[in-house]
Protein backbone atom coordinates (compact mmCIF):
# COMPACT_ATOMS: atom_id res chain seq x y z
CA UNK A 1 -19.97 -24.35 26.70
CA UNK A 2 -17.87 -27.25 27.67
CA UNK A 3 -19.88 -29.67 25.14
CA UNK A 4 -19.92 -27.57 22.40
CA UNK A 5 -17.33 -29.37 19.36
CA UNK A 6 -14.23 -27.21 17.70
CA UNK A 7 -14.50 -27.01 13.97
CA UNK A 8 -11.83 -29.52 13.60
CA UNK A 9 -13.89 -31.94 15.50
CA UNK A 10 -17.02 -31.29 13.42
CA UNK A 11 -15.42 -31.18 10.25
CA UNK A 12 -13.95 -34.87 11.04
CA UNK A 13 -17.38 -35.74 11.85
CA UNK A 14 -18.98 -34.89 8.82
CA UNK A 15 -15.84 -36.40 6.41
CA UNK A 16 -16.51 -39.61 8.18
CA UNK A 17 -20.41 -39.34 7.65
CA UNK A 18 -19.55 -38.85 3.94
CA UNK A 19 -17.01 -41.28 3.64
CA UNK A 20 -19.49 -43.65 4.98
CA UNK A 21 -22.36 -42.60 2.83
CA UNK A 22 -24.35 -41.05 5.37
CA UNK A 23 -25.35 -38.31 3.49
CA UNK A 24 -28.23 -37.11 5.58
CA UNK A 25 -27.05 -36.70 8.82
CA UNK A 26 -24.06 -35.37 7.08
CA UNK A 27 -26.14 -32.69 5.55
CA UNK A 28 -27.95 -32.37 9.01
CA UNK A 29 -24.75 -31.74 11.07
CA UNK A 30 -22.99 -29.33 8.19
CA UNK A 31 -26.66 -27.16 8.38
CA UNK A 32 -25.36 -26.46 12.04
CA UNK A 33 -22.58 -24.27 11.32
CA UNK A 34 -21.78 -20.82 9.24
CA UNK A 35 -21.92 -20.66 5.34
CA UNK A 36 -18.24 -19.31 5.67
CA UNK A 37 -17.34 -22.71 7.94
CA UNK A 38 -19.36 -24.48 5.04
CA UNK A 39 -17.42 -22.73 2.21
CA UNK A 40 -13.78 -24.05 4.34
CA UNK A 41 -15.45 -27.77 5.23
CA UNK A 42 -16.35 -28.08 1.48
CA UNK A 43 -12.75 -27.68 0.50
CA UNK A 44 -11.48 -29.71 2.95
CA UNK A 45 -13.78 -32.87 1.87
CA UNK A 46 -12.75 -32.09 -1.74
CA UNK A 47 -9.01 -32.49 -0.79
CA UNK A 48 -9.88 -35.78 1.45
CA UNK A 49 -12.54 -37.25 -0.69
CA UNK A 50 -12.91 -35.75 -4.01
CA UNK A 51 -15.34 -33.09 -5.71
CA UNK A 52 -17.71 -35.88 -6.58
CA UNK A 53 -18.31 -36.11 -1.91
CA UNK A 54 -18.36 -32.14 -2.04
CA UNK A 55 -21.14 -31.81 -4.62
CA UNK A 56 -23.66 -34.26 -3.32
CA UNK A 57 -23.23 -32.17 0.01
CA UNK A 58 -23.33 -28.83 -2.17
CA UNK A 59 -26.99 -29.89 -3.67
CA UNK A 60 -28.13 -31.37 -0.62
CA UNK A 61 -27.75 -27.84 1.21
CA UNK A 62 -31.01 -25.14 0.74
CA UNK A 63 -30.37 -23.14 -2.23
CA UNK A 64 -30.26 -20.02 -0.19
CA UNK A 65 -27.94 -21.51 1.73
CA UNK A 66 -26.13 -23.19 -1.37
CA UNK A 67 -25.62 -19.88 -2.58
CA UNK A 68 -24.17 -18.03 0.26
CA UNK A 69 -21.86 -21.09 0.81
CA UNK A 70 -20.68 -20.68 -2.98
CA UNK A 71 -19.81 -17.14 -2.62
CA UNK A 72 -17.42 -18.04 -0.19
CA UNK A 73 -15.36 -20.62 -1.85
CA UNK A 74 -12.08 -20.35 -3.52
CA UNK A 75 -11.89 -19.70 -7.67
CA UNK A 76 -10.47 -23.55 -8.19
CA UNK A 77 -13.55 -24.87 -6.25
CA UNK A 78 -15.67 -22.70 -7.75
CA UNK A 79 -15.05 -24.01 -11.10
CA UNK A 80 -14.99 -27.61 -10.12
CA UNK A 81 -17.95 -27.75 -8.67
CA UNK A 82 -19.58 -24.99 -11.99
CA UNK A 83 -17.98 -28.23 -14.13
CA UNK A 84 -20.26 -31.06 -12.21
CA UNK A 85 -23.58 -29.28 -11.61
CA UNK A 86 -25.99 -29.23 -14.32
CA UNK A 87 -27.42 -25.55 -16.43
CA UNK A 88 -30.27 -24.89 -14.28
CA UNK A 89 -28.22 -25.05 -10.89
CA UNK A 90 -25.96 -23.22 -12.02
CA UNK A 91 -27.91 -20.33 -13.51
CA UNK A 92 -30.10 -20.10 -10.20
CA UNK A 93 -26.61 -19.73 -8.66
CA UNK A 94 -25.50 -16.90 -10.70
CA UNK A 95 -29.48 -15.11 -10.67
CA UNK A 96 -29.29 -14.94 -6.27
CA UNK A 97 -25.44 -14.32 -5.81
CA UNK A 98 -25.03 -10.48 -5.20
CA UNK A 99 -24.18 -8.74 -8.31
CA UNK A 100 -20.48 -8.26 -7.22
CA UNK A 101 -20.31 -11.58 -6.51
CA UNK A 102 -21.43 -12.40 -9.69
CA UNK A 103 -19.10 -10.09 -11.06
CA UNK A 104 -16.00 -12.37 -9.56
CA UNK A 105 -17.66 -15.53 -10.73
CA UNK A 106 -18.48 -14.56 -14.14
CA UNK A 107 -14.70 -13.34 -14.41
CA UNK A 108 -13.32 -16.38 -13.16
CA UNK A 109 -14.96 -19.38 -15.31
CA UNK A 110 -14.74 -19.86 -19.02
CA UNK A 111 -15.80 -17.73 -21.89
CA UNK A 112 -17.77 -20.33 -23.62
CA UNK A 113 -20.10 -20.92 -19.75
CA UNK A 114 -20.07 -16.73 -19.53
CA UNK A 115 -21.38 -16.98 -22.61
CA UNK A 116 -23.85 -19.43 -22.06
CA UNK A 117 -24.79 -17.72 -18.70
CA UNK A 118 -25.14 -13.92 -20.56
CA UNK A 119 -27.88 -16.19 -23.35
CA UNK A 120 -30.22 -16.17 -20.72
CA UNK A 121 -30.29 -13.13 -18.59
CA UNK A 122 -31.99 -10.24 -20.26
CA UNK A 123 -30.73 -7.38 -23.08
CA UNK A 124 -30.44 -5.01 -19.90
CA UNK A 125 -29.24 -7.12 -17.66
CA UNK A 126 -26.21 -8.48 -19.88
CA UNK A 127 -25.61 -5.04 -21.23
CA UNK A 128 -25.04 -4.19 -17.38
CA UNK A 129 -22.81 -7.15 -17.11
CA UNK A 130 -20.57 -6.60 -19.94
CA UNK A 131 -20.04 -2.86 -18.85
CA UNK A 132 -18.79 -4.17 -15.23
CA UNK A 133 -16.32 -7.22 -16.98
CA UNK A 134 -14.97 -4.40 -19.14
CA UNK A 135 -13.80 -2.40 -16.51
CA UNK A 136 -9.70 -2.95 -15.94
CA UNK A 137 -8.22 -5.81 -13.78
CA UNK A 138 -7.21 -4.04 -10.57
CA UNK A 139 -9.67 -1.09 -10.68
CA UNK A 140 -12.17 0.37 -9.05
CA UNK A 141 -14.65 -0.53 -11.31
CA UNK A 142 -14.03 -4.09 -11.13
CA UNK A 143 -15.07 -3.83 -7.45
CA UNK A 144 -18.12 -2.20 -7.14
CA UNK A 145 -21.31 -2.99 -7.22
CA UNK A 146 -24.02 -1.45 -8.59
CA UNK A 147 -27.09 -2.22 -5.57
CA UNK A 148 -26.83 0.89 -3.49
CA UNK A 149 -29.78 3.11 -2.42
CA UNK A 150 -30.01 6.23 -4.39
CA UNK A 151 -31.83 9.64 -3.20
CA UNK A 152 -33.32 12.85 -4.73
CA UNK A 153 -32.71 15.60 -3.32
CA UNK A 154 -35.71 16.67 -3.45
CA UNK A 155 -37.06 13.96 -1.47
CA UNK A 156 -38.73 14.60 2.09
CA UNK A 157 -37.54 12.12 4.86
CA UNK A 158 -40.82 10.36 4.46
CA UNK A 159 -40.44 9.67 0.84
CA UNK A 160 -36.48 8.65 1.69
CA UNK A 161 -37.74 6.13 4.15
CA UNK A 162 -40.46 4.73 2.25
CA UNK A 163 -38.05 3.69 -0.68
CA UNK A 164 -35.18 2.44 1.59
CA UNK A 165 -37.59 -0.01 3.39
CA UNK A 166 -38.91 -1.13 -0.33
CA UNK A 167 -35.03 -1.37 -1.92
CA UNK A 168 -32.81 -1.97 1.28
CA UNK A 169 -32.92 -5.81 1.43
CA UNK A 170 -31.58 -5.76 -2.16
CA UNK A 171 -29.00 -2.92 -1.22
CA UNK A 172 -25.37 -3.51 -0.73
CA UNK A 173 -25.79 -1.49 2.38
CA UNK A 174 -28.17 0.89 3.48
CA UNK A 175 -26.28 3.37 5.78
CA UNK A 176 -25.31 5.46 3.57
CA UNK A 177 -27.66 6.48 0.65
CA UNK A 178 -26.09 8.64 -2.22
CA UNK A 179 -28.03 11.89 -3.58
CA UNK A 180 -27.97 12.14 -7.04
CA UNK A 181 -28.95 14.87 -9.57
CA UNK A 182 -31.39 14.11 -12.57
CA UNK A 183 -28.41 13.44 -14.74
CA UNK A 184 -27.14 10.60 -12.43
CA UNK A 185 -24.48 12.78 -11.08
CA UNK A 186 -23.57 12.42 -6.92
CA UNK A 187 -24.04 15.84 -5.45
CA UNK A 188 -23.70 14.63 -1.69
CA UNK A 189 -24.71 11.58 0.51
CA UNK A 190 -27.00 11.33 3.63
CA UNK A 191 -26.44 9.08 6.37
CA UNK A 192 -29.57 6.38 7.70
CA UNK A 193 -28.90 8.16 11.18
CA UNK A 194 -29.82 11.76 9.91
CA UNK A 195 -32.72 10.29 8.11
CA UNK A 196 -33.92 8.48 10.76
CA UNK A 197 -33.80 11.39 13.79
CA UNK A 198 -34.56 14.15 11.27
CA UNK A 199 -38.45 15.48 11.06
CA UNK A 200 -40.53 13.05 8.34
CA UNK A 201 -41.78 16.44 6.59
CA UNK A 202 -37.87 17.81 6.04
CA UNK A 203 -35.78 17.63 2.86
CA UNK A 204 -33.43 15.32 1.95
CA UNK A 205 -31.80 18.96 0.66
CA UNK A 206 -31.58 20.07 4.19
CA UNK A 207 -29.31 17.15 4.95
CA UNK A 208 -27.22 17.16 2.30
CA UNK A 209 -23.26 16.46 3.21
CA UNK A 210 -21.57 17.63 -0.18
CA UNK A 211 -18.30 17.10 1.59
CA UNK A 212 -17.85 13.67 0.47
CA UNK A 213 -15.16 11.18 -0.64
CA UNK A 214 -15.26 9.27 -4.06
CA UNK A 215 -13.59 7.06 -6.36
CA UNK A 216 -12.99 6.86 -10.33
CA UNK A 217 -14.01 3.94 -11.87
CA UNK A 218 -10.55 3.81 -13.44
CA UNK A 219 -8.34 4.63 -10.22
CA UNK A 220 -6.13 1.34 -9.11
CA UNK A 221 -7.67 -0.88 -6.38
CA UNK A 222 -4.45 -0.25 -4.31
CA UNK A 223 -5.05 3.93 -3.95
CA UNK A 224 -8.57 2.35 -3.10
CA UNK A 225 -7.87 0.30 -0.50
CA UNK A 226 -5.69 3.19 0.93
CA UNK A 227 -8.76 5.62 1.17
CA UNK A 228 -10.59 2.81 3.38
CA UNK A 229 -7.74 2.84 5.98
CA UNK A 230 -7.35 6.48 5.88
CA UNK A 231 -10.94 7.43 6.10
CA UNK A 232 -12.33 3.96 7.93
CA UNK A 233 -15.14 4.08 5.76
CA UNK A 234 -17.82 1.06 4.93
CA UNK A 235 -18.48 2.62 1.36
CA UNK A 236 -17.32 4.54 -1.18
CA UNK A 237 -18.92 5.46 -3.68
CA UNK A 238 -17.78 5.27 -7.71
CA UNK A 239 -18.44 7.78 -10.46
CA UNK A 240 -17.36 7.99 -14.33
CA UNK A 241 -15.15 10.33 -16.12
CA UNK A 242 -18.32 12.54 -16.07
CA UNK A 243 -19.14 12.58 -12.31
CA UNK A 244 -22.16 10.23 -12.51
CA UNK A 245 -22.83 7.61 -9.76
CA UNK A 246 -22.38 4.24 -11.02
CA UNK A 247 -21.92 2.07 -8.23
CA UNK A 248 -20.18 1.80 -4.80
CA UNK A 249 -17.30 -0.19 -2.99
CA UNK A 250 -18.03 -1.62 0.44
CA UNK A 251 -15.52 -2.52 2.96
CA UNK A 252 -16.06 -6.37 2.75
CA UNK A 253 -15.01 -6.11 -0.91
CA UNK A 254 -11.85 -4.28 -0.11
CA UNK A 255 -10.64 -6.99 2.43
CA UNK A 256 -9.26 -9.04 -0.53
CA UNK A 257 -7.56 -6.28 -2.32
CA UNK A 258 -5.82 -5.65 1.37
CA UNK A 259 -4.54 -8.97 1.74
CA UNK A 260 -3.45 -9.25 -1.94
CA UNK A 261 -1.43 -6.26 -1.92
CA UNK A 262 0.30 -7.37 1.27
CA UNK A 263 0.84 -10.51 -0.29
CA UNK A 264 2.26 -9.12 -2.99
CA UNK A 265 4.70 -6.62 -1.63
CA UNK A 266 5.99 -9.42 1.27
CA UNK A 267 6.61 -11.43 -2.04
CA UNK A 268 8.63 -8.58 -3.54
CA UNK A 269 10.40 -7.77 0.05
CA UNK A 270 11.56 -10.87 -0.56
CA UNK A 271 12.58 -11.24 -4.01
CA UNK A 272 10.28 -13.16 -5.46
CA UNK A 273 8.23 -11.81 -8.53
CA UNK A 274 4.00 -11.44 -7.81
CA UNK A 275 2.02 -14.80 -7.96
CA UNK A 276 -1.20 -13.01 -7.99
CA UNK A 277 -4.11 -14.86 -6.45
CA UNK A 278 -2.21 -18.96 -6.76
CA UNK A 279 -1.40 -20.31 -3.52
CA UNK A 280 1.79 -21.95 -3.08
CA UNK A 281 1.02 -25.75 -3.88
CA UNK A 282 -1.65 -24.73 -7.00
CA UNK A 283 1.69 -22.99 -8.58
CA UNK A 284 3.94 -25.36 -10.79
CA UNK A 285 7.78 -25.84 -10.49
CA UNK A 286 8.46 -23.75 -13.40
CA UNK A 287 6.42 -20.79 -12.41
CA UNK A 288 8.05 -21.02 -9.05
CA UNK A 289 11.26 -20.68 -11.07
CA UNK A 290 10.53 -18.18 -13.45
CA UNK A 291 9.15 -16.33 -10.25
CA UNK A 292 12.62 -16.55 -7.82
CA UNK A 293 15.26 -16.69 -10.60
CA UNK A 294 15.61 -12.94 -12.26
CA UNK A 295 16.16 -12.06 -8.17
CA UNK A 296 18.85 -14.50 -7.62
CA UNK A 297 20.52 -13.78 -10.91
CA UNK A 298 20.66 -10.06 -10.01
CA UNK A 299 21.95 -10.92 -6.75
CA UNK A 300 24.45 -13.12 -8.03
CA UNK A 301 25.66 -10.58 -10.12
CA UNK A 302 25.81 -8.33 -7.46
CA UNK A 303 27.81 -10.76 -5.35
CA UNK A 304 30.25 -10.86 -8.40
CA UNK A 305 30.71 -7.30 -8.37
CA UNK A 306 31.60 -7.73 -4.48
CA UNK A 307 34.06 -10.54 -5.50
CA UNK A 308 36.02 -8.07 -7.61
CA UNK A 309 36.35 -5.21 -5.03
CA UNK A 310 37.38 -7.65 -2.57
CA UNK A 311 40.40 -8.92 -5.47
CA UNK A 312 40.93 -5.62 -5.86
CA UNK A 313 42.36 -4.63 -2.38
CA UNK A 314 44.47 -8.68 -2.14
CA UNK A 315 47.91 -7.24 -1.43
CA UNK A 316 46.00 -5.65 1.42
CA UNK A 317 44.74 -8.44 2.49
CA UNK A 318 47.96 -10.42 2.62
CA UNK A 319 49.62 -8.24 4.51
CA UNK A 320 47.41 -7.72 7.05
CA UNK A 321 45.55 -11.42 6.83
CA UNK A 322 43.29 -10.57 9.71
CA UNK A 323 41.52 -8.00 8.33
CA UNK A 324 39.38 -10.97 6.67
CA UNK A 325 38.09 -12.34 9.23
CA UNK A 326 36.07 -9.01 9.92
CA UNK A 327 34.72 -8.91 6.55
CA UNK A 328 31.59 -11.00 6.94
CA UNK A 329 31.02 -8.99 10.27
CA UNK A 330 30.93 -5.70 8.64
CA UNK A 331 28.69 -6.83 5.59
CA UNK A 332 26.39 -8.52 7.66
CA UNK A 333 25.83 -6.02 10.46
CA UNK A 334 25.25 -3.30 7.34
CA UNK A 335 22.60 -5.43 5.87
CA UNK A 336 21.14 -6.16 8.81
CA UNK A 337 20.99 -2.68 9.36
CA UNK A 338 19.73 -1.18 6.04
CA UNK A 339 16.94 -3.68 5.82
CA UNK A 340 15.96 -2.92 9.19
CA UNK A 341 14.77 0.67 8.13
CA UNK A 342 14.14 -0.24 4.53
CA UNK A 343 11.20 -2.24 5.91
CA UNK A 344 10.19 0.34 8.42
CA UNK A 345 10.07 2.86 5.78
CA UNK A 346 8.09 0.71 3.66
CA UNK A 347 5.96 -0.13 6.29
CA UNK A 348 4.93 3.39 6.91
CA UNK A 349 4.74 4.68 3.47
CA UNK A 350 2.07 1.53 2.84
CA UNK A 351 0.16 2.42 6.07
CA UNK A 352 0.15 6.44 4.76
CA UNK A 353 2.12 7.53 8.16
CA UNK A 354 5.01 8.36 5.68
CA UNK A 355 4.96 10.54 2.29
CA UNK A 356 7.62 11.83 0.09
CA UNK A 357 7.73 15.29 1.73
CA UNK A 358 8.89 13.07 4.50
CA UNK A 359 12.20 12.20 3.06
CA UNK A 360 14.61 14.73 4.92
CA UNK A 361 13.01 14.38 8.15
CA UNK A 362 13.33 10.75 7.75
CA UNK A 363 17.12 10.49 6.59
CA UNK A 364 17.63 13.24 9.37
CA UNK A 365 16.11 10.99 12.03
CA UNK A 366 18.07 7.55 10.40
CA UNK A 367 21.23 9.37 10.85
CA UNK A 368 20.89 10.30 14.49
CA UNK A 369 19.99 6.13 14.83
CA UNK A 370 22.58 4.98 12.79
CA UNK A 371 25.20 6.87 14.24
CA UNK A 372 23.96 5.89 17.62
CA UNK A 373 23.82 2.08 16.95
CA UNK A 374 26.91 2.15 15.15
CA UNK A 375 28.94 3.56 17.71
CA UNK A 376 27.47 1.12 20.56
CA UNK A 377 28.20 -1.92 18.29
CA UNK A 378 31.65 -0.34 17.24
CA UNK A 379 32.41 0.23 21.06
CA UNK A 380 31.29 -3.57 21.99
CA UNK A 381 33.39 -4.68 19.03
CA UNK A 382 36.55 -2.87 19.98
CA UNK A 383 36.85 -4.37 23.45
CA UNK A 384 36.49 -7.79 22.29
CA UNK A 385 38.98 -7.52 18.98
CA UNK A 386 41.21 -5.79 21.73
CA UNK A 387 40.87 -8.61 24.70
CA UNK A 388 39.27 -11.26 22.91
CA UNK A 389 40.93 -11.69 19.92
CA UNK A 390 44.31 -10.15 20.83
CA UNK A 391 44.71 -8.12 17.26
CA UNK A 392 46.84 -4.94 17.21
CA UNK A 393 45.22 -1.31 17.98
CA UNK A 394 45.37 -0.32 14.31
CA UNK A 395 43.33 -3.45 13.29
CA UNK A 396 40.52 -2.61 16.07
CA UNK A 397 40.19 1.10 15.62
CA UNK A 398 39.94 0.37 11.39
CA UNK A 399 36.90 -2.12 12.12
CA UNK A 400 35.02 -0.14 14.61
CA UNK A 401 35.67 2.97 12.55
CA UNK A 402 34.20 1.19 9.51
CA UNK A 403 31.46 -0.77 11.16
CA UNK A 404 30.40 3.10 12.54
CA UNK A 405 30.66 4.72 8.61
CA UNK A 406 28.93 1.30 6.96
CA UNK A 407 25.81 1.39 9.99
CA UNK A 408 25.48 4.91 9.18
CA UNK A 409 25.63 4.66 5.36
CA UNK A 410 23.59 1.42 5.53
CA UNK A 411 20.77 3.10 7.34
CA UNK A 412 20.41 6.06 5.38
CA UNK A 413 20.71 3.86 1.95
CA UNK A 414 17.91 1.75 3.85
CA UNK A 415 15.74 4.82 4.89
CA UNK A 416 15.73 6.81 1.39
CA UNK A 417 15.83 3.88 -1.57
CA UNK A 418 12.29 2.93 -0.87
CA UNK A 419 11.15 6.60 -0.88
CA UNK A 420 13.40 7.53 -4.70
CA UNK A 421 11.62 4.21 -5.64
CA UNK A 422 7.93 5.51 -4.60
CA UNK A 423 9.20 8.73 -6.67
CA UNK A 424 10.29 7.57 -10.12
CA UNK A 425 7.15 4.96 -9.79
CA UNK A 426 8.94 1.93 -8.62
CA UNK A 427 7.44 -0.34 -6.06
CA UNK A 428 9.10 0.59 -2.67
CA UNK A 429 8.83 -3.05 -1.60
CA UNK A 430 11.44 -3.85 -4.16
CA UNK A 431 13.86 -1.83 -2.51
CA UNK A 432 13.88 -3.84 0.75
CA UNK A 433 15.62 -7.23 1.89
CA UNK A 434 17.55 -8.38 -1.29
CA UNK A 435 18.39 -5.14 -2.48
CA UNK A 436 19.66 -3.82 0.31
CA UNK A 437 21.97 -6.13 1.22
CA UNK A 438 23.78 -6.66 -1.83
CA UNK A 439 23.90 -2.81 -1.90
CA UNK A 440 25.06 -2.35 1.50
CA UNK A 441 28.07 -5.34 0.68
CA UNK A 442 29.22 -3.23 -1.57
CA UNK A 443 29.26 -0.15 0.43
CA UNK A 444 30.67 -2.47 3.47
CA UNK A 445 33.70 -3.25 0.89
CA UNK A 446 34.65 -0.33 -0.43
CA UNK A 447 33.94 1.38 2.71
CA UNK A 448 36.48 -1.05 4.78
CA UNK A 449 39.65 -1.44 2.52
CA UNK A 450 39.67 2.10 1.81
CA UNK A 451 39.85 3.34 5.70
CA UNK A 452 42.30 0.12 6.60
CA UNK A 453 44.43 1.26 3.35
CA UNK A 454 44.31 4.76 4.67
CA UNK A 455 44.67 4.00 8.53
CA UNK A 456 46.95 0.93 8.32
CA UNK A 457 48.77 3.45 5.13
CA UNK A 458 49.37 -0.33 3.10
C-alpha cells in the first residue's frame, strides 16, 4: 500500500505524541501495530524519553495486550518497568504470562520480588515453580514448559479430541500430544493430524508412534538446540532421570539459545571471552577488559616466542637481507590460510555436517586444497620475485618452496585443531582466528629459515 507508514515513521510519531503529552492518541496509534513492534517501540521511548514515558504507555495498553507486549521485552526493561508498577500489576502480569515465560521473568528480577511474587500463588503452584528455577542454567529443564496436552493410551479418538478442545488454548502447542503411562512415563506421541483423520471410535493405542525423540531435563541447551536443526522439530518433549514426562521444549523457545550460542562462539572465534546475554553498550569498561585481555596476553606471548625464532636465524638474515622482506608474506598468507578452514571446520561441526569420525577424510581433503592453493600462489609469487623484484633464483625458489610447505601445513593445522579441541572437550571455536595465526607464524618461521638455511646452505 503506498500510504501505509514504515515502523520508523510510526515510532517517530508516537515519541512525538508522548513527548507532547498526548497520551491518548499515542496509545491509539501504538494499539495499531504488533505486541513484538510494541515490545521494540517501548524501548526505544525509554532510551529517548525515559521509563517514566514508557510506563504510562505500558498501563495505558489492555492488559492482554500489556502482557504479551511484556513478554517480549528485554531483561533491563523488564525490571525497570517491574521497579515502577505497583503489586497488583505486577502479579496479574506474572498470573497470564505463559508459564515459561514466567519462568524467564521470575529468574531475572530480584529474590526479595520472587519472593514476594511465590507469597501469593498457591502451595502447588510455587512448589511447581521452585522445581523449574532449580533446574541448571543452560539446561533443558530451564526451557521447558510444563502446558502440553497429555494422552492415555487408552483413550479413543473421541475422548482425545474432547480434552484437546477443553485444554488446547492453555497448551504450549497442540500438534503434538504426548502418551503417557499411569506412572507419568512417555511411551509414544500422536500427532493432531492422525487424530483428526483417524475413526472417532479407534484407540489412541492404535496410533501410537513409540519411535520418538526426547530430552533429559539435565542435558545442555546447546545438544538441545542441535536436535531442533537436525530433526526440524516444533517440540520436544522432556523427561526425568526416571523416564517420566515433565514438560516440553518448543521451537520458539529454542530461537534464543540459537542465537546465544552463535553469539558466543563468534565471540570466542574472535578472542574475546563469553559476555553471556549483555549487549555491547550495557557492558562496563572493565568487563570489556577482563573479557579481551587473557587473548591478547596469550597472543603477545606467542608473538614473543616468534620474536626469538626470528633472532635465532640473524646471521641468516644478514647475509641474505632480502629474505626479510618475504617474511610478513609467508606469515600472513599461512594465517590467512589456516583460519580459512579452521572456520569452515567449525562451521560444519556446529551445523552437525561434520563429526569426529570425519577427521581423516577431512585432513585428506585439506591437503589436496592446500597443496593446490599453495602451489598457484607459489607459482604467481615466483614470477614476480623473479621479474618484479629482480632477486636471485635461490631467493625465489626458497619462498615459493616455503609459501607451498607453510599453505599446506597451515591448512591441515587449520582443518584438525578444532576437531582435537571438540575431542578432549574444548570449545572448537577457540581454535579459530587468534589461535591459528599465532600458530601458523610460528610454523611460517621455522618453516622458512630452515629451507633458506638448507637451500641457500648459510
Amino acid at each position: 500500500m503506498e500510504n501505509e507508514k514504515t515502523f520508523e515513521e510510526i515510532s517517530a510519531e508516537i515519541i512525538a505524541l508522548l513527548d507532547a503529552k498526548k497520551y491518548i492518541r499515542a496509545r491509539d496509534e501504538i494499539l495499531k501495530i504488533n505486541e513484538v513492534d510494541t515490545a521494540e517501540l517501548l524501548e526505544e521511548i525509554i532510551e529517548e524519553l525515559g521509563i517514566e514515558y514508557a510506563v504510562i504507555l505500558f498501563r495505558m495498553l489492555p492488559k492482554d495486550v500489556s502482557v504479551e507486549v511484556f513478554s517480549y521485552l528485554p531483561p533491563d526493561d523488564r525490571l525497570a518497568i517491574i521497579n515502577v508498577i505497583t503489586d497488583k500489576e505486577l502479579k496479574y502480569i506474572i498470573d497470564e504470562l505463559d508459564f515459561d515465560d514466567m519462568i524467564d521473568v521470575l529468574e531475572e528480577l530480584p529474590a526479595n520480588i520472587v519472593d514476594k511474587i511465590l507469597e501469593k500463588t498457591t502451595k502447588e503452584e510455587r512448589k511447581q515453580i521452585n522445581t523449574f528455577l532449580n533446574y541448571p542454567d543452560r539446561s533443558a529443564g530451564s526451557l521447558m514448559t510444563p502446558d502440553y496436552i497429555s494422552l492415555q493410551k487408552g483413550m479413543t479418538v473421541e475422548a482425545a479430541m474432547a480434552h484437546i478442545k477443553r485444554v488446547g488454548m492453555d497448551s504450549e502447542t497442540i500438534y503434538t500430544c504426548y502418551v503417557k503411562d499411569q506412572g507419568r512415563k512417555l511411551i509414544g506421541i500422536v500427532s493432531l493430524r492422525a487424530l483428526v483423520i483417524a475413526d472417532s471410535d479407534a484407540r489412541v493405542a492404535d496410533m501410537l508412534d513409540e519411535d520418538m525423540v526426547y530430552v533429559n531435563v539435565y542435558d545442555d541447551q546447546e545438544d538441545v538446540s542441535e536436535m531442533f536443526k537436525k530433526y526440524g522439530f516444533l517440540a520436544i518433549p522432556v523427561v526425568d532421570n526416571e523416564k517420566r514426562l515433565v514438560g516440553i521444549i518448543t521451537v520458539d523457545d529454542i530461537f534464543g539459545v540459537i542465537e546465544e550460542e552463535y553469539n558466543e562462539d563468534f565471540e570466542r572465534m574472535a578472542g574475546v571471552l563469553d559476555s553471556g546475554d549483555a549487549e555491547y553498550m550495557d557492558i562496563g569498561v572493565f568487563k570489556h577488559v577482563w573479557n579481551r585481555l587473557p587473548w591478547l596476553i596469550f597472543l603477545m606471548i606467542s608473538a614473543m616466542v616468534t620474536g626469538s625464532i626470528i633472532r635465532s636465524f640473524e646471521v641468516l638474515l644478514s647475509n641474505v637481507i632480502s629474505l626479510a622482506v618475504y617474511l610478513p608474506l609467508l606469515m600472513g598468507t599461512g594465517g590467512n590460510s589456516g583460519s580459512q578452514t579452521a572456520t569452515l571446520v567449525i562451521r560444519g561441526m556446529a551445523v552437525g555436517n561434520l563429526e569426529l569420525r570425519d577427521a581423516l577424510r577431512v585432513l585428506w581433503k585439506e591437503l589436496r586444497v592446500s597443496i593446490t592453493i599453495g602451489f598457484i600462489l607459489s607459482c604467481l609469487n615466483f614470477a614476480k620475485i623473479l621479474l618484479l623484484d629482480r632477486e636471485s633464483l635461490v631467493v625465489a625458489a626458497t619462498v615459493c618452496i616455503s609459501m607451498l610447505v607453510i599453505v599446506t601445513m597451515a591448512k591441515c593445522i587449520g582443518g584438525m585443531l578444532p576437531m582435537l579441541a571438540k575431542r578432549v572437550g574444548i570449545d572448537p571455536a577457540l581454535m579459530a582466528a587468534p589461535m591459528i595465526s599465532s600458530l601458523t607464524d610460528l610454523v611460517s618461521c621455522i618453516t622458512y629459515f630452515s629451507l633458506a638455511t638448507i637451500v641457500l646452505n648459510t
